[in-house]
PDB file of N, CA and C in Angstrom:
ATOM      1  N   UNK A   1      34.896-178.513 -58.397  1.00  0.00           N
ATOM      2  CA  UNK A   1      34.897-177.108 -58.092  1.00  0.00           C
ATOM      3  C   UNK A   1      34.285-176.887 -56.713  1.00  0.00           C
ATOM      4  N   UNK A   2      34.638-176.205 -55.949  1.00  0.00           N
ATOM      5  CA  UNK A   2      34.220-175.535 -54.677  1.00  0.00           C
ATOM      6  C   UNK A   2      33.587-174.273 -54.896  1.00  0.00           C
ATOM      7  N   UNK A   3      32.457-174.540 -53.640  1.00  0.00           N
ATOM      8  CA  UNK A   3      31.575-173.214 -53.536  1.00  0.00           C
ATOM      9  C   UNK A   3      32.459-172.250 -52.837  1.00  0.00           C
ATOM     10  N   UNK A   4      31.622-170.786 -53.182  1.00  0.00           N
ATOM     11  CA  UNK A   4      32.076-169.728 -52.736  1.00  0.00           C
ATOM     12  C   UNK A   4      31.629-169.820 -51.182  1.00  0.00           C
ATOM     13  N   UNK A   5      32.385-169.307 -50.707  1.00  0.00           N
ATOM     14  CA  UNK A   5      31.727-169.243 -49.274  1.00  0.00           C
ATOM     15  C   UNK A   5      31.230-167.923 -48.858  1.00  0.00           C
ATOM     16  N   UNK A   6      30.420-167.455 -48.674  1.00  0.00           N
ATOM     17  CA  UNK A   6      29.628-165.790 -49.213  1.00  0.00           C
ATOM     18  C   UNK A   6      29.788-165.805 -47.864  1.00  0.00           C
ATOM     19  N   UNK A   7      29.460-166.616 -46.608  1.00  0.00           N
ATOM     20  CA  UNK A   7      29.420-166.545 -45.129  1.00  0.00           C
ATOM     21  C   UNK A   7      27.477-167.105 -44.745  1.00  0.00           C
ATOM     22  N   UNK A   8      27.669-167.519 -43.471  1.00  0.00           N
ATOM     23  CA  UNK A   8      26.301-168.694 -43.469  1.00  0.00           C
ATOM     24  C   UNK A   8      25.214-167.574 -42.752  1.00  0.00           C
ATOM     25  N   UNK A   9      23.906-168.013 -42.894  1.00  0.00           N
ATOM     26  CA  UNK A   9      23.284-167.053 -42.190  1.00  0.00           C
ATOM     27  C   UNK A   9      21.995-168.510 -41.706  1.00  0.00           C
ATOM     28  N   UNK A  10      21.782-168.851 -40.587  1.00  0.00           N
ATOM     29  CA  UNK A  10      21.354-169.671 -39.696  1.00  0.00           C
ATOM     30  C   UNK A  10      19.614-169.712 -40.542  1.00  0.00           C
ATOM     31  N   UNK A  11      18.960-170.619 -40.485  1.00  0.00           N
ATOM     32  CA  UNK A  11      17.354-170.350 -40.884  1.00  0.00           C
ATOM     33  C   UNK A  11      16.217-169.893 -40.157  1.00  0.00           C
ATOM     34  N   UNK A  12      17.143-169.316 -38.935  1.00  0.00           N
ATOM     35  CA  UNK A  12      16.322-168.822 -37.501  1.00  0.00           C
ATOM     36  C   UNK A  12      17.330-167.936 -36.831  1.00  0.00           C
ATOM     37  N   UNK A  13      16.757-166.699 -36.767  1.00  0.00           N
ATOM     38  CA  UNK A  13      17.489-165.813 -35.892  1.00  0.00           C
ATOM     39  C   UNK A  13      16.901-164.785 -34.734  1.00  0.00           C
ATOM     40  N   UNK A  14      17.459-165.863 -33.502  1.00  0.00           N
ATOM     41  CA  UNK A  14      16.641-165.218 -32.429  1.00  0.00           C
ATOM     42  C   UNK A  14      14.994-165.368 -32.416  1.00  0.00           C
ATOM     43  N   UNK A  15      14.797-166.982 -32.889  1.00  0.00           N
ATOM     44  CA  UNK A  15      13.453-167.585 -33.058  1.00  0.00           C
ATOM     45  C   UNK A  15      12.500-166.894 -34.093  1.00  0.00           C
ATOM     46  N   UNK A  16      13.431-166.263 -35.160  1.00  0.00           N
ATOM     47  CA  UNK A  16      12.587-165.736 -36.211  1.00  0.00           C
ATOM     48  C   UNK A  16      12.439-166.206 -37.371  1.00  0.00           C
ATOM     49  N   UNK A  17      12.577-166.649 -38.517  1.00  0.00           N
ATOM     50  CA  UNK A  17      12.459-167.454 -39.617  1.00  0.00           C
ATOM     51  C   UNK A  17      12.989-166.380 -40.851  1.00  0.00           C
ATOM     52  N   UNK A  18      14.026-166.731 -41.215  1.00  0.00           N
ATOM     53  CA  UNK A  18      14.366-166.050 -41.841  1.00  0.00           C
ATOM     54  C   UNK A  18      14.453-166.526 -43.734  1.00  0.00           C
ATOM     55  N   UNK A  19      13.798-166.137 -44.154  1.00  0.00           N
ATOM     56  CA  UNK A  19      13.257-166.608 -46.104  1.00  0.00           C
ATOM     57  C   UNK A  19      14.552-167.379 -46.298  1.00  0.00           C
ATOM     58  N   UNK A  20      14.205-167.887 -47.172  1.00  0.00           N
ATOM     59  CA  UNK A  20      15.426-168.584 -48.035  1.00  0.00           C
ATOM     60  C   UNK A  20      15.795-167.250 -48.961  1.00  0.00           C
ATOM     61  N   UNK A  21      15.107-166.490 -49.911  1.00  0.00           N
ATOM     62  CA  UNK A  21      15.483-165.435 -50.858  1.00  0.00           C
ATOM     63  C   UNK A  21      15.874-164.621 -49.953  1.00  0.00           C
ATOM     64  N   UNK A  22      16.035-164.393 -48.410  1.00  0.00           N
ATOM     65  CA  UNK A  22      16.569-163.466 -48.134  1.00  0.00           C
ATOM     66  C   UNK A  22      18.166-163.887 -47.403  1.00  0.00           C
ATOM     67  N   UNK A  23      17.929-164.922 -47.242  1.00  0.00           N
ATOM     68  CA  UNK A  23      19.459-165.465 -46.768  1.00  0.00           C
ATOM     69  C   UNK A  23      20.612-165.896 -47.766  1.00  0.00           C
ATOM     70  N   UNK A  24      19.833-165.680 -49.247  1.00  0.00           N
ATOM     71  CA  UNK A  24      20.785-166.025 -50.644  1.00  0.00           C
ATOM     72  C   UNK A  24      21.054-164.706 -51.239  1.00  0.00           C
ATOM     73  N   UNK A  25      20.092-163.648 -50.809  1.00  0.00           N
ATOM     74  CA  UNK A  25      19.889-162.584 -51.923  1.00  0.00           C
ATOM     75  C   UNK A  25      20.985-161.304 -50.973  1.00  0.00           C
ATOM     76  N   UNK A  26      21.310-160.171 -51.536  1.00  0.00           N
ATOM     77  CA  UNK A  26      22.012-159.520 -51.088  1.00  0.00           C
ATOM     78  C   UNK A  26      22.011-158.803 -49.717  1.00  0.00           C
ATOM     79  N   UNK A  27      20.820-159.230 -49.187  1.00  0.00           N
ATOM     80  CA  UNK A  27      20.417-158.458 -47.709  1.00  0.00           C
ATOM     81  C   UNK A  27      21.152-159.685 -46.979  1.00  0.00           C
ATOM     82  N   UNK A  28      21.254-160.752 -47.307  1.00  0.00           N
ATOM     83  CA  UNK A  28      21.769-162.089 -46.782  1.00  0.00           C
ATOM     84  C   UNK A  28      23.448-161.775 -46.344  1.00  0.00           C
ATOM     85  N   UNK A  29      23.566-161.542 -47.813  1.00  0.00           N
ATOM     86  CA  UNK A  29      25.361-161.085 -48.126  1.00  0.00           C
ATOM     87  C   UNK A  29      25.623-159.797 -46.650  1.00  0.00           C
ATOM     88  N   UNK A  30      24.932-159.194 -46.893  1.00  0.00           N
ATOM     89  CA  UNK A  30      25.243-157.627 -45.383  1.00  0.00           C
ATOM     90  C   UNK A  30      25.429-158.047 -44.336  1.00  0.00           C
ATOM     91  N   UNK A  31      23.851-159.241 -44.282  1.00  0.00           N
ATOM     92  CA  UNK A  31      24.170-159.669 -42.372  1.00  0.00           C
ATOM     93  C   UNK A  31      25.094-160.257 -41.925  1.00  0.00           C
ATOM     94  N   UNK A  32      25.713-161.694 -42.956  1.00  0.00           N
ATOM     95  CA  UNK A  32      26.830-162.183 -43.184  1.00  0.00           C
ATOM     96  C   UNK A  32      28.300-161.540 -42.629  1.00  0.00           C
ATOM     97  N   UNK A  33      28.199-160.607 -43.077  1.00  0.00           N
ATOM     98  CA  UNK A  33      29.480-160.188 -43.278  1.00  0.00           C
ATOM     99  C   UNK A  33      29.887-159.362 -41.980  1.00  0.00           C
ATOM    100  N   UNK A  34      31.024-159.109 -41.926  1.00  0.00           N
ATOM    101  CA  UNK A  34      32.067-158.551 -40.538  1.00  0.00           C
ATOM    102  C   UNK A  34      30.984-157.445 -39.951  1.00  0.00           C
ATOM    103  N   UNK A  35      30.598-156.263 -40.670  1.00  0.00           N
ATOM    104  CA  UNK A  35      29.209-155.089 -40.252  1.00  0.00           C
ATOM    105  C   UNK A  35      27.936-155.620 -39.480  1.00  0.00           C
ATOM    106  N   UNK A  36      27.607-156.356 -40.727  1.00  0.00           N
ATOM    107  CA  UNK A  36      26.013-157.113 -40.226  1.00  0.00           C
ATOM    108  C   UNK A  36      25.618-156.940 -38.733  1.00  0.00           C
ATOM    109  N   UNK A  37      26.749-157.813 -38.030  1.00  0.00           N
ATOM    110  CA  UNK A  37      26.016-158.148 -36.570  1.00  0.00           C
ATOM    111  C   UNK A  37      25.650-156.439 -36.153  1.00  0.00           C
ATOM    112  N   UNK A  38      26.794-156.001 -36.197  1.00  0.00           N
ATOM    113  CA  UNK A  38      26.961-154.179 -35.595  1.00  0.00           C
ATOM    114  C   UNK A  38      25.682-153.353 -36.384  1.00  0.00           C
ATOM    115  N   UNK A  39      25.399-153.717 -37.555  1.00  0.00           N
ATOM    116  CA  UNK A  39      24.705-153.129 -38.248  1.00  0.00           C
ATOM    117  C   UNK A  39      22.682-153.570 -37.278  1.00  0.00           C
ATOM    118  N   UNK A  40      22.904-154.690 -36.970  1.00  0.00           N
ATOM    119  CA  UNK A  40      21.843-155.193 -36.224  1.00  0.00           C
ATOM    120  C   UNK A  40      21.566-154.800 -34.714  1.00  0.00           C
ATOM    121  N   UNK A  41      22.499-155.094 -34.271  1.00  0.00           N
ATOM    122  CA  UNK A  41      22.874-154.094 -32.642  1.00  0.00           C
ATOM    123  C   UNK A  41      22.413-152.908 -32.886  1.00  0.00           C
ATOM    124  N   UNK A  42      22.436-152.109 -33.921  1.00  0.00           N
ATOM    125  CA  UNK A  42      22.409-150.685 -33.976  1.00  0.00           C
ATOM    126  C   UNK A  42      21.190-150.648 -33.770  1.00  0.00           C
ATOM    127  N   UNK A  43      20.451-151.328 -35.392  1.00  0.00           N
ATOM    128  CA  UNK A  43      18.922-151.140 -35.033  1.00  0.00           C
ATOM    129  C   UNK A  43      17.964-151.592 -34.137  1.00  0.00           C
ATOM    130  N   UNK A  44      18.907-152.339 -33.409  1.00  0.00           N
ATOM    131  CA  UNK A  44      17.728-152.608 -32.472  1.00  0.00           C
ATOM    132  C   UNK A  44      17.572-152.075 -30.924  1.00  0.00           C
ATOM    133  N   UNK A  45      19.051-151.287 -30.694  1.00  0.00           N
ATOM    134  CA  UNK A  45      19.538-150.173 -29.665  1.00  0.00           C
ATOM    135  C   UNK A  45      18.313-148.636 -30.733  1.00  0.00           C
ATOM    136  N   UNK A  46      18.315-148.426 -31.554  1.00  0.00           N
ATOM    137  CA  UNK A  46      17.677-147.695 -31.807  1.00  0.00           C
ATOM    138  C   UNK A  46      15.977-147.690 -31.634  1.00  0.00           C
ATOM    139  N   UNK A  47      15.892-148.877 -31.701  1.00  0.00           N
ATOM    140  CA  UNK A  47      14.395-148.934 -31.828  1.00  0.00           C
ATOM    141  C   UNK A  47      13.866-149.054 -30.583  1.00  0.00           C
ATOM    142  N   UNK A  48      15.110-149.251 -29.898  1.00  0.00           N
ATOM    143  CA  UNK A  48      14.301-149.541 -28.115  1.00  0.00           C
ATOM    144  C   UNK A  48      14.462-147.565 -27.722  1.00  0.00           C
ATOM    145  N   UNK A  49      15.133-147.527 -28.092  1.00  0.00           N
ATOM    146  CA  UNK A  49      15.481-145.952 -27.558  1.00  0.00           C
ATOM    147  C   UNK A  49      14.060-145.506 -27.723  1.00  0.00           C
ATOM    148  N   UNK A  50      13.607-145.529 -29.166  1.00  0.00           N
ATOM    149  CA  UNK A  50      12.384-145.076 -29.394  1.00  0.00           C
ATOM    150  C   UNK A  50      11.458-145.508 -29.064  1.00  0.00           C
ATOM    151  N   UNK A  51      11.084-146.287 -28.442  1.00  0.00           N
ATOM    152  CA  UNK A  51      10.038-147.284 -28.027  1.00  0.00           C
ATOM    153  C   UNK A  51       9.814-146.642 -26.166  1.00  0.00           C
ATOM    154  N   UNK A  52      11.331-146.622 -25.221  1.00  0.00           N
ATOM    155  CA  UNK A  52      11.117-146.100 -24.444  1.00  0.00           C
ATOM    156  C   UNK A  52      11.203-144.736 -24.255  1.00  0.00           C
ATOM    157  N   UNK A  53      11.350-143.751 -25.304  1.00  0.00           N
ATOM    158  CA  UNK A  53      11.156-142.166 -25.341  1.00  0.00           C
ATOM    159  C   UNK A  53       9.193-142.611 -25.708  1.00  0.00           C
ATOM    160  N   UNK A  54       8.521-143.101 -26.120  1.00  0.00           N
ATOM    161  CA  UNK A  54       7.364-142.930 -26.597  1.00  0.00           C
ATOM    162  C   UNK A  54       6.999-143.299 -25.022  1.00  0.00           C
ATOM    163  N   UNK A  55       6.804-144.150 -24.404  1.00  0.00           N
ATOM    164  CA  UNK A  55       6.439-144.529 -23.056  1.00  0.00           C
ATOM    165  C   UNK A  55       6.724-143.637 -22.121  1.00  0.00           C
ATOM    166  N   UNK A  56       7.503-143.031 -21.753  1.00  0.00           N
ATOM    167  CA  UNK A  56       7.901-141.791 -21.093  1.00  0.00           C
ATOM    168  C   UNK A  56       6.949-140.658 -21.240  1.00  0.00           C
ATOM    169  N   UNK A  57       7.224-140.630 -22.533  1.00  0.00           N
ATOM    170  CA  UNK A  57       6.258-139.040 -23.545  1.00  0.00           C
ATOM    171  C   UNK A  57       4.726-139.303 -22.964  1.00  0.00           C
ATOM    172  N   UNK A  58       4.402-140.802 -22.843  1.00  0.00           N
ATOM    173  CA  UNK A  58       2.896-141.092 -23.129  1.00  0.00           C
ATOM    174  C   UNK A  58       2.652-141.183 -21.538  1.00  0.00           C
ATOM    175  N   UNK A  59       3.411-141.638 -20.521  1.00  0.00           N
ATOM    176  CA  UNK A  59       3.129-140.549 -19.335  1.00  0.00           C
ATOM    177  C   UNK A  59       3.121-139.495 -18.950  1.00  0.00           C
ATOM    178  N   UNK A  60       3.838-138.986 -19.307  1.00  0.00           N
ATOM    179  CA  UNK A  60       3.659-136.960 -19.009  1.00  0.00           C
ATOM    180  C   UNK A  60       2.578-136.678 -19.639  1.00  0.00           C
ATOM    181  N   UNK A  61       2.218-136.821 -20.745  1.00  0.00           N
ATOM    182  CA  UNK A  61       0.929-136.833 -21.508  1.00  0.00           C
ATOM    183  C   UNK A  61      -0.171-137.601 -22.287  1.00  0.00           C
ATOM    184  N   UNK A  62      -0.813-137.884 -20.931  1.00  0.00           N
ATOM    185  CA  UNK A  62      -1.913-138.831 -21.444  1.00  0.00           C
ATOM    186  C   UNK A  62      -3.175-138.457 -22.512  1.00  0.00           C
ATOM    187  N   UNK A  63      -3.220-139.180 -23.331  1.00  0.00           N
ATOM    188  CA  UNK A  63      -4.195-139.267 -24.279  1.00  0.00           C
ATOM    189  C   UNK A  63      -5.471-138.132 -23.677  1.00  0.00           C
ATOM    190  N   UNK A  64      -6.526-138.803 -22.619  1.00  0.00           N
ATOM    191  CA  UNK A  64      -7.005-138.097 -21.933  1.00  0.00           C
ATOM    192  C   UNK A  64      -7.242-136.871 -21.359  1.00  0.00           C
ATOM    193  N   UNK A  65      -6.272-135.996 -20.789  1.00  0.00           N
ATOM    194  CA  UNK A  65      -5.383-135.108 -20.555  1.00  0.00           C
ATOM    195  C   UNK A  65      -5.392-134.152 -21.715  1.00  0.00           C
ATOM    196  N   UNK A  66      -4.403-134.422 -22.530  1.00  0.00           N
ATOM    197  CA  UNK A  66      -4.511-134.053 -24.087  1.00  0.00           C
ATOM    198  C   UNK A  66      -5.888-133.299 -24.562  1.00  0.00           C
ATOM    199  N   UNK A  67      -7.101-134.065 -24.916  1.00  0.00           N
ATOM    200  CA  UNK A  67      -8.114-134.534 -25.417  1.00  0.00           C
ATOM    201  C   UNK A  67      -9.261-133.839 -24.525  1.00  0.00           C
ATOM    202  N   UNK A  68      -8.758-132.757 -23.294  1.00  0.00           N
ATOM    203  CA  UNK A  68      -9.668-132.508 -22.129  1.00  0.00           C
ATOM    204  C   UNK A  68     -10.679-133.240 -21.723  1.00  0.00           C
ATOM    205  N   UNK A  69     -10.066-134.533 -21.641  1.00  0.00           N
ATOM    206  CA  UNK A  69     -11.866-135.583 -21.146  1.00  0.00           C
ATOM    207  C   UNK A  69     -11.755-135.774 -19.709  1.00  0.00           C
ATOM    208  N   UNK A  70     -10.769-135.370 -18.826  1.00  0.00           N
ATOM    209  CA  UNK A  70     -10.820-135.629 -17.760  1.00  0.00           C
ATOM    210  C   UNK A  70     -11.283-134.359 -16.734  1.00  0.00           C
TER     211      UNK A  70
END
């Protein structure tokens, strides 16, 4: 009998270590599949968005500033 081929998911992605229960279990099955990569691009185009709207924000308004200590 032959295995199913569910689709492979590497034990390192982008030097990260990725579980064994999570590369068998159904979050495994998502990244796998045709979405996954797009689904990953997304979040991580999202998280930079937010990362550089907070850096921006946190120059126009410094902590300091804010806080009248200056």
């Amino acid at each position: 009998m032959s295995k199913k081929n569910k689709g492979f998911l590497p034990k390192r992605i982008a030097g990260v270590k990725v579980p064994k229960s999570v590369r068998n279990g159904p979050l495994g099955e998502l990244i796998a599949s045709s979405a996954g990569p797009a689904l990953i691009a997304e979040a991580v185009m999202v998280a930079r968005a937010k990362q550089i709207k907070d850096d921006v924000e946190s120059k126009r308004n410094p902590p300091a500033v804010e806080a009248g200590l200056t």
